[in-house]
C-alpha atoms as a PDB file:
ATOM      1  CA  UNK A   1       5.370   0.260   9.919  1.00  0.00           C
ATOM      2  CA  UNK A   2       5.126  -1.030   6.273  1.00  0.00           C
ATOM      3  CA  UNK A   3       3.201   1.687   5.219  1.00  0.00           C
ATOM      4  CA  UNK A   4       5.063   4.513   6.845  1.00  0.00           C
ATOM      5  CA  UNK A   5       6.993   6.563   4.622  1.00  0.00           C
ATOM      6  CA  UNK A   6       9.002  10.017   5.541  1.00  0.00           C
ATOM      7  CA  UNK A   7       7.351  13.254   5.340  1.00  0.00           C
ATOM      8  CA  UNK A   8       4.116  11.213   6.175  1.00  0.00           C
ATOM      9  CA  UNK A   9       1.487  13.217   8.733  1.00  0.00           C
ATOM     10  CA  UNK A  10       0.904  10.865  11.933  1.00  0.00           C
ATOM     11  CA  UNK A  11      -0.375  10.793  15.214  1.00  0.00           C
ATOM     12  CA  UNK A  12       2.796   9.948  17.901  1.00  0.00           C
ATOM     13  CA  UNK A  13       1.784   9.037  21.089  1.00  0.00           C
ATOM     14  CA  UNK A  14       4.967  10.335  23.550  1.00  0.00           C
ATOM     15  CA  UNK A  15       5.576   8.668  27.615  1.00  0.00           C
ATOM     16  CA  UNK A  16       8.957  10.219  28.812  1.00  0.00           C
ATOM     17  CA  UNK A  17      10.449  10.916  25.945  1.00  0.00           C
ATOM     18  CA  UNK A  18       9.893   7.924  24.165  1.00  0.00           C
ATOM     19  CA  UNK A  19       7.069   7.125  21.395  1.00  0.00           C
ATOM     20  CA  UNK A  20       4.618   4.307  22.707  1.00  0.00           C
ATOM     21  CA  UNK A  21       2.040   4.303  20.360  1.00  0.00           C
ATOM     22  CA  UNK A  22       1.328   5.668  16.520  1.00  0.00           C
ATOM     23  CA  UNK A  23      -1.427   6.233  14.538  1.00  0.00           C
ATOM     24  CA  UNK A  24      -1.292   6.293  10.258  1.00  0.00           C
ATOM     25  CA  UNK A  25      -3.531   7.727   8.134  1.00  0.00           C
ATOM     26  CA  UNK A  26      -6.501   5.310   7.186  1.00  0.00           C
ATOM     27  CA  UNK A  27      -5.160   5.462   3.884  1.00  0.00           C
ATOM     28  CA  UNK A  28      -1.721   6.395   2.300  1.00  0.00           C
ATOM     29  CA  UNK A  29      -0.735   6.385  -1.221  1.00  0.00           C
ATOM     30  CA  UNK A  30       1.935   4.516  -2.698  1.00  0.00           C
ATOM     31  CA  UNK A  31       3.982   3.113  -5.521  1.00  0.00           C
ATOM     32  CA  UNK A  32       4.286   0.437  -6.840  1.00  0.00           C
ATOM     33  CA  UNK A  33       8.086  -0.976  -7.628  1.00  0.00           C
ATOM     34  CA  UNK A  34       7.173  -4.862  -8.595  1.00  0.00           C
ATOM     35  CA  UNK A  35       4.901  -6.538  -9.931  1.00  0.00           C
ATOM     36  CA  UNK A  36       3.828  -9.599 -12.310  1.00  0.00           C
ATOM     37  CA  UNK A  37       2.636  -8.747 -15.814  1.00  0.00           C
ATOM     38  CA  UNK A  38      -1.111  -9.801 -15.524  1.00  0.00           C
ATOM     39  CA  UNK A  39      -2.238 -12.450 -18.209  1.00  0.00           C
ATOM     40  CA  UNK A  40      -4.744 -11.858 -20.537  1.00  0.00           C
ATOM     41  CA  UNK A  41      -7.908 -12.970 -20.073  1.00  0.00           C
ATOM     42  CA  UNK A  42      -7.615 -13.153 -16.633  1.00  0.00           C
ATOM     43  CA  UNK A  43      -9.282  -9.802 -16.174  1.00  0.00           C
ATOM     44  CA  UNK A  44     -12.907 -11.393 -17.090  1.00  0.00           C
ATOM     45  CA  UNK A  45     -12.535 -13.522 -13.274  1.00  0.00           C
ATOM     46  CA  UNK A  46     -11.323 -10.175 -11.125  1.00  0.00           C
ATOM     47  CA  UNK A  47      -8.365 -11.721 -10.282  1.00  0.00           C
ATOM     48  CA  UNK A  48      -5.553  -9.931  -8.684  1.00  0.00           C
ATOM     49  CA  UNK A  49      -1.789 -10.369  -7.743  1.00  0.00           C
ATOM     50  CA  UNK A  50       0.821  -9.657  -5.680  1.00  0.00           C
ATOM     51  CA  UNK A  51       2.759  -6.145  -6.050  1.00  0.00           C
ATOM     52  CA  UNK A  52       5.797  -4.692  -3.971  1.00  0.00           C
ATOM     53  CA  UNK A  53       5.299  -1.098  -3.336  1.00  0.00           C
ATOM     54  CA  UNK A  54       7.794   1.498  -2.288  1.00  0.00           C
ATOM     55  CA  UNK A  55       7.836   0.781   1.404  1.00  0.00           C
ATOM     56  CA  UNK A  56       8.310  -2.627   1.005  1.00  0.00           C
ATOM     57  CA  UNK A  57       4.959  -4.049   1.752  1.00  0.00           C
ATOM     58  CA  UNK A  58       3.161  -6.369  -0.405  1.00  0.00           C
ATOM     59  CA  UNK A  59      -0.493  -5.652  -1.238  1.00  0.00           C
ATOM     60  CA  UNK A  60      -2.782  -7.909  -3.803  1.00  0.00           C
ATOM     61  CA  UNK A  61      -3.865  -5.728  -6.465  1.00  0.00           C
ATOM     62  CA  UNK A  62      -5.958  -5.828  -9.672  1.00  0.00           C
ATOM     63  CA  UNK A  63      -4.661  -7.175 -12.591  1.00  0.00           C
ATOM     64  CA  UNK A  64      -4.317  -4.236 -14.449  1.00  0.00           C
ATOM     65  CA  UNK A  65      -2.014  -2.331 -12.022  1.00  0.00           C
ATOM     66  CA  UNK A  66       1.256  -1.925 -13.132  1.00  0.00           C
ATOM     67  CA  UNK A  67       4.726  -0.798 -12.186  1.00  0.00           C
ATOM     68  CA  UNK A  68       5.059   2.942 -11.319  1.00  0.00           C
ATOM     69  CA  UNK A  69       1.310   3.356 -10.467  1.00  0.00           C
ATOM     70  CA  UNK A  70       0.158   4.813  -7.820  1.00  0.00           C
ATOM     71  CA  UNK A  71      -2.211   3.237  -5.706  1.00  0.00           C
ATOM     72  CA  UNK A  72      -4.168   3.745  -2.496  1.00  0.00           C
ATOM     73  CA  UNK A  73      -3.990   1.144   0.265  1.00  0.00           C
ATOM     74  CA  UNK A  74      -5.981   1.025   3.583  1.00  0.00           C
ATOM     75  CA  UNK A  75      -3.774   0.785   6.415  1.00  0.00           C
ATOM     76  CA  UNK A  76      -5.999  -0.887   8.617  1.00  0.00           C
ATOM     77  CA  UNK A  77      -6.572  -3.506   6.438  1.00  0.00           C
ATOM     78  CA  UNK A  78      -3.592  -3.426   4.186  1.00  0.00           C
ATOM     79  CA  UNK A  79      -5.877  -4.543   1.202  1.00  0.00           C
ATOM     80  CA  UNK A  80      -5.666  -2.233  -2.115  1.00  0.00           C
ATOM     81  CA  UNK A  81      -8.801   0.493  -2.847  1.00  0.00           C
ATOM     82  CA  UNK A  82      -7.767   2.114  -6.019  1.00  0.00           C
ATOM     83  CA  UNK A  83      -5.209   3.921  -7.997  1.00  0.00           C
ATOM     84  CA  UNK A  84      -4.354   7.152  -7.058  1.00  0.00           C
END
């Protein structure tokens, strides 16, 4: 559920009247809220770090991501695939 966010298309799975299973999109985009300023020169190793995004999940991304981008995350995997 840490990449669920309202208004999101999904696939609910209903057994009397109650949801059992869920499916997300493979990938969703989101935002990021937090994250640590990258240091330069770091960029040369591909290095990444830790950013909050608006659901509250934390995904390792690039260096060069900032706060306020969007980015694209695969929910199977949770791992970062680009900014959106």
């Amino acid at each position: 559920m840490k990449y669920l966010k309202e208004g999101m298309d999904c696939i609910v799975l209903f057994w009397n009247g109650k949801i059992i299973d869920f499916d997300l999109p493979i990938t969703v985009k989101l935002t990021v809220v937090d994250v640590d300023p990258g240091l330069k020169g770091d960029t040369a190793q591909g290095g990444s770090k830790p950013a909050t995004v608006d659901t509250g999940a934390v995904i390792n991304v690039p260096l060069f991501v900032n706060i306020g981008d969007n980015i694209l995350v695969d929910t199977r995997t949770g791992q970062y695939m680009s900014r959106a």
